[in-house]
N, C-alpha and C. Protein backbone atom coordinates (compact mmCIF):
# COMPACT_ATOMS: atom_id res chain seq x y z
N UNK A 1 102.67 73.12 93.78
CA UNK A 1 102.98 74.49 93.36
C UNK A 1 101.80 75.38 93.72
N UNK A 2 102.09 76.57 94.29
CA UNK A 2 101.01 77.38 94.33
C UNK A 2 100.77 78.20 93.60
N UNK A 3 99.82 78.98 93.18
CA UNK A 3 99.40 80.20 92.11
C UNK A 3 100.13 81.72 92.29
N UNK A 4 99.78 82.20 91.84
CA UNK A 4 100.55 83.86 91.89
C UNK A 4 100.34 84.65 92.91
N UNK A 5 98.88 84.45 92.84
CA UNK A 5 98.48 85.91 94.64
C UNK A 5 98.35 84.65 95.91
N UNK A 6 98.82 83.18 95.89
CA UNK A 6 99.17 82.65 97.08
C UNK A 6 100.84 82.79 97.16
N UNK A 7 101.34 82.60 96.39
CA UNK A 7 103.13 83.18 96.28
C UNK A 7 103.56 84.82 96.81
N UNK A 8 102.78 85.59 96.07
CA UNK A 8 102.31 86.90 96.35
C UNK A 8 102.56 87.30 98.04
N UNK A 9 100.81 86.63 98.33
CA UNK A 9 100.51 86.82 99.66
C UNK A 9 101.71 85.96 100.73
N UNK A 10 102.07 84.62 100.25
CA UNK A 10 103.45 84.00 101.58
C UNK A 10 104.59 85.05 101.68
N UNK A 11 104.84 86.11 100.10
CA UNK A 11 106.10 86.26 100.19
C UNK A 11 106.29 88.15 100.90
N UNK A 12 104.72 88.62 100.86
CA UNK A 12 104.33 89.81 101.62
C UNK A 12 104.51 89.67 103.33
N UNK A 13 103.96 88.33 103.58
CA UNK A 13 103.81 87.59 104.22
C UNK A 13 105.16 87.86 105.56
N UNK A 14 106.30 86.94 104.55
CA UNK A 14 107.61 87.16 104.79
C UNK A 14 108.50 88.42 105.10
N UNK A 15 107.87 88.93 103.86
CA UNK A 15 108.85 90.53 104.16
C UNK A 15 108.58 90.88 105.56
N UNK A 16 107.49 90.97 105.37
CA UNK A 16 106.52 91.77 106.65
C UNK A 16 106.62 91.35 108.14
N UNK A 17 107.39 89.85 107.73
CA UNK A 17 107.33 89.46 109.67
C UNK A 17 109.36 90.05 109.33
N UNK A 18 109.78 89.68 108.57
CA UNK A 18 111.80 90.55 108.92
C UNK A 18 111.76 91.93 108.80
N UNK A 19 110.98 92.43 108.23
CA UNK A 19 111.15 94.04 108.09
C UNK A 19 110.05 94.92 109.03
N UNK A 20 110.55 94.38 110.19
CA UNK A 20 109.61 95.22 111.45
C UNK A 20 109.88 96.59 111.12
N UNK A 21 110.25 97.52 110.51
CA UNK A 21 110.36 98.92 110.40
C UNK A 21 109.24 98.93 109.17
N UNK A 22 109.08 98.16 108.53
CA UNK A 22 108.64 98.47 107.13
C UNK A 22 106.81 98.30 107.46
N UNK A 23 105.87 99.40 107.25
CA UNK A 23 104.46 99.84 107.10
C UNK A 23 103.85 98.90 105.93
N UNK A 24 102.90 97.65 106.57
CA UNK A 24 102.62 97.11 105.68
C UNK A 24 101.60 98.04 104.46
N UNK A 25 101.08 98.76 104.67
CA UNK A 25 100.48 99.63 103.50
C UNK A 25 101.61 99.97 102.74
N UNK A 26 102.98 100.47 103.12
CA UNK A 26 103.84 100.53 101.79
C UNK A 26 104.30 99.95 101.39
N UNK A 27 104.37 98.27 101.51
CA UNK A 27 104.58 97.16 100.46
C UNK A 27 104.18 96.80 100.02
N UNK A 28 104.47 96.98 98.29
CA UNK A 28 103.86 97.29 97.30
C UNK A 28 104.51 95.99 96.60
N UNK A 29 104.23 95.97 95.63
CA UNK A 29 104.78 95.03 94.48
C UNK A 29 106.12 95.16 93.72
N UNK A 30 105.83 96.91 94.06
CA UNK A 30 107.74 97.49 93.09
C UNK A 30 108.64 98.01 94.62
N UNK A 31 108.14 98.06 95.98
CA UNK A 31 108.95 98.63 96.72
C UNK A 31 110.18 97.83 96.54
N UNK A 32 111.03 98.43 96.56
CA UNK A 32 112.68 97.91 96.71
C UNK A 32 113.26 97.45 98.47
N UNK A 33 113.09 96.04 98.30
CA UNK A 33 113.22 95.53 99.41
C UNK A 33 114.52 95.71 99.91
N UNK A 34 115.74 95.29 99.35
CA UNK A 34 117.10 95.41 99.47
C UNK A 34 117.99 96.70 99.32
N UNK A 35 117.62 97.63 98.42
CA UNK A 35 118.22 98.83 98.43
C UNK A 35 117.26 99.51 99.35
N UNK A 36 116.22 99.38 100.07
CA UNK A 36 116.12 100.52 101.12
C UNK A 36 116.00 99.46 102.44
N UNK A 37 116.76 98.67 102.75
CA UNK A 37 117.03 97.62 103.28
C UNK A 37 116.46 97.20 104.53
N UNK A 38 115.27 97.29 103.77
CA UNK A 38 114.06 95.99 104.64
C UNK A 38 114.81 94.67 104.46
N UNK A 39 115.09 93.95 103.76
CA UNK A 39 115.85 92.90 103.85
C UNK A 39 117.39 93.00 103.52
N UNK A 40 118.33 92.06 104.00
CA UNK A 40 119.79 92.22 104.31
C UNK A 40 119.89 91.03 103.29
N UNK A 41 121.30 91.00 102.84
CA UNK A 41 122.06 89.39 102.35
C UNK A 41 121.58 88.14 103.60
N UNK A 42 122.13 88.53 104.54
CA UNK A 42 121.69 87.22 105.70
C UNK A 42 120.23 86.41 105.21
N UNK A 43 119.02 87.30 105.18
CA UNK A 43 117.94 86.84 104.29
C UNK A 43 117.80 86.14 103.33
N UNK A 44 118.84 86.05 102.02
CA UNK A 44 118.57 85.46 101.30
C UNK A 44 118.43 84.30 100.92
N UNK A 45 119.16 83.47 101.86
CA UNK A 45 119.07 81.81 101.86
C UNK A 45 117.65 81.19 102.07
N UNK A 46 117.33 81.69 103.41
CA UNK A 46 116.03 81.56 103.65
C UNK A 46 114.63 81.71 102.64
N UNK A 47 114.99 83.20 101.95
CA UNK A 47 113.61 83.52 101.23
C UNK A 47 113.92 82.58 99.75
N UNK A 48 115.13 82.01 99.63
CA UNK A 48 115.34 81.32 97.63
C UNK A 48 114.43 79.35 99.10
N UNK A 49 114.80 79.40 100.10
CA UNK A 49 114.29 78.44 100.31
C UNK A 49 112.29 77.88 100.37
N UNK A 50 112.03 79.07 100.90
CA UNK A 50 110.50 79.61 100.44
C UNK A 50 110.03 79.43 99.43
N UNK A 51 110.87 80.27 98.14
CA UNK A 51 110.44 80.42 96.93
C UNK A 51 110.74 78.70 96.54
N UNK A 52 111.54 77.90 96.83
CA UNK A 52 111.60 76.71 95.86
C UNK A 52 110.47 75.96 96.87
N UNK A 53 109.78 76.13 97.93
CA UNK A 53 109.09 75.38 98.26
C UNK A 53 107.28 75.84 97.91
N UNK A 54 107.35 77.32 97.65
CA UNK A 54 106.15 77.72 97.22
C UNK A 54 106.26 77.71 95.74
N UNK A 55 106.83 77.07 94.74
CA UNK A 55 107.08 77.07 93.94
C UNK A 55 107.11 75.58 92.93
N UNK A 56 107.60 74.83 94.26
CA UNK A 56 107.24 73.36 93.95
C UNK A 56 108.51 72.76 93.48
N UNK A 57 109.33 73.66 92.88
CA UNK A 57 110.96 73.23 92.07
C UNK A 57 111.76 73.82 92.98
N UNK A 58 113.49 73.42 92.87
CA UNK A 58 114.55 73.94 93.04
C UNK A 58 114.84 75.03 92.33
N UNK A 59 115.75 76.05 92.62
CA UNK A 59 115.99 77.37 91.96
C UNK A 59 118.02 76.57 92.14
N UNK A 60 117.76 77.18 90.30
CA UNK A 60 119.26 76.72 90.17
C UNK A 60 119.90 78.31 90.65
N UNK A 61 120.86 78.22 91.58
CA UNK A 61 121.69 79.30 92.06
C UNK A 61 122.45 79.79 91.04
N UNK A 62 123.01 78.84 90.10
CA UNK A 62 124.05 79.81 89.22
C UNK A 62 123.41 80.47 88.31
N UNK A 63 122.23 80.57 88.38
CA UNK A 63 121.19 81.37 87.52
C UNK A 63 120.86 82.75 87.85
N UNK A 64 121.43 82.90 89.23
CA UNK A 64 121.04 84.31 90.18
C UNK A 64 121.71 85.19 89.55
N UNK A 65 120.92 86.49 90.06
CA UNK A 65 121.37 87.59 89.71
C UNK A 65 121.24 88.65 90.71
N UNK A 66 121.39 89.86 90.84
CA UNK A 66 121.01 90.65 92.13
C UNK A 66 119.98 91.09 91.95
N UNK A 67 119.71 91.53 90.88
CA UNK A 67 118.69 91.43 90.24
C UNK A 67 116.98 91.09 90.36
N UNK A 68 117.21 89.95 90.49
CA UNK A 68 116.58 88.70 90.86
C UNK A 68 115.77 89.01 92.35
N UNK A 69 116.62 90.06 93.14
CA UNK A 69 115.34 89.92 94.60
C UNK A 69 115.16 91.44 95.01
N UNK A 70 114.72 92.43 93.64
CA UNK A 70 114.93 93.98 93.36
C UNK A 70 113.09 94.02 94.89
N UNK A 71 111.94 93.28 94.36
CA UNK A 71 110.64 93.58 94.83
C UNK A 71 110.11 92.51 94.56
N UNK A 72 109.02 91.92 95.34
CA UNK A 72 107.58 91.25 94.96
C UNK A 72 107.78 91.02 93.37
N UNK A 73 107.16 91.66 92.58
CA UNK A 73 106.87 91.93 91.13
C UNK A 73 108.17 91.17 90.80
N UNK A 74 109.24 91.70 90.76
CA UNK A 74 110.61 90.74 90.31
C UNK A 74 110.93 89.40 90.97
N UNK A 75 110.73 88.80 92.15
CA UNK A 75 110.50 87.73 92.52
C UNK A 75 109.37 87.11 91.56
N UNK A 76 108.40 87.65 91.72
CA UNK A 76 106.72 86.60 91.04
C UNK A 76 107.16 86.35 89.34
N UNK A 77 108.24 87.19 88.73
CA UNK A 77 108.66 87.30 87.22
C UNK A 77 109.85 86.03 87.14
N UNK A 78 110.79 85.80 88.04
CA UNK A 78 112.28 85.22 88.02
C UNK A 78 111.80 83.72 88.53
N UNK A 79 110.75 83.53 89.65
CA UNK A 79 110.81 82.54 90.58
C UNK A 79 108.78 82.08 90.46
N UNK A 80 107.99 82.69 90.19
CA UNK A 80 106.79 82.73 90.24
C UNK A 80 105.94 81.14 89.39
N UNK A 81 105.32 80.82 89.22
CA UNK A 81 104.39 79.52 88.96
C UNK A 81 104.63 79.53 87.50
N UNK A 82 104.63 80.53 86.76
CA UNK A 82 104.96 80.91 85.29
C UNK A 82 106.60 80.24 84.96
N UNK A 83 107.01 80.83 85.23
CA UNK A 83 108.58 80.42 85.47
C UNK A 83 108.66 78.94 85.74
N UNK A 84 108.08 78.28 86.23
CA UNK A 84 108.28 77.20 86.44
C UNK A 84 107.77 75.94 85.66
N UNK A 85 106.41 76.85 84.89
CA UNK A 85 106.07 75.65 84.06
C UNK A 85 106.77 75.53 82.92
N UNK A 86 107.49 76.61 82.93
CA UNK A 86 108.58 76.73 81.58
C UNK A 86 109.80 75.57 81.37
């Protein structure tokens, strides 16, 4: 499992190589990845596969919400190292 600002940094990381339009100075922690659609649905398989591997666990799917992939900050809260030791 990795810590918070290595989860952080893979998942900035990520945005930043699919959202070629998107200025890495304005990804922030609250930017809204999906409603100003730096990332698409097609994305999402991929990034819940990331998160369960930077994470160390499986992410139960029927647990999702849309919710769930609003920014950074809401990923590191739903899916983050905290979450998991729970």
């Amino acid at each position: 499992m990795h810590s918070e600002p290595e989860i952080r940094q893979a998942l900035r990381e990520w945005i930043l190589g699919k959202a070629r339009d998107l200025d890495p100075a304005e990804l922030t922690g609250t930017t809204p990845l999906f409603e100003r659609r730096y990332l698409r649905s097609l994305h999402v398989p991929e990034l819940l596969l990331l998160l369960e591997r930077l994470r160390g666990e499986p992410i139960d799917v029927e647990d999702l919400g849309a919710g769930d992939f609003r920014d950074i900050d809401t990923l590191l809260a739903k899916f983050g190292p905290a979450r998991a030791a729970s």
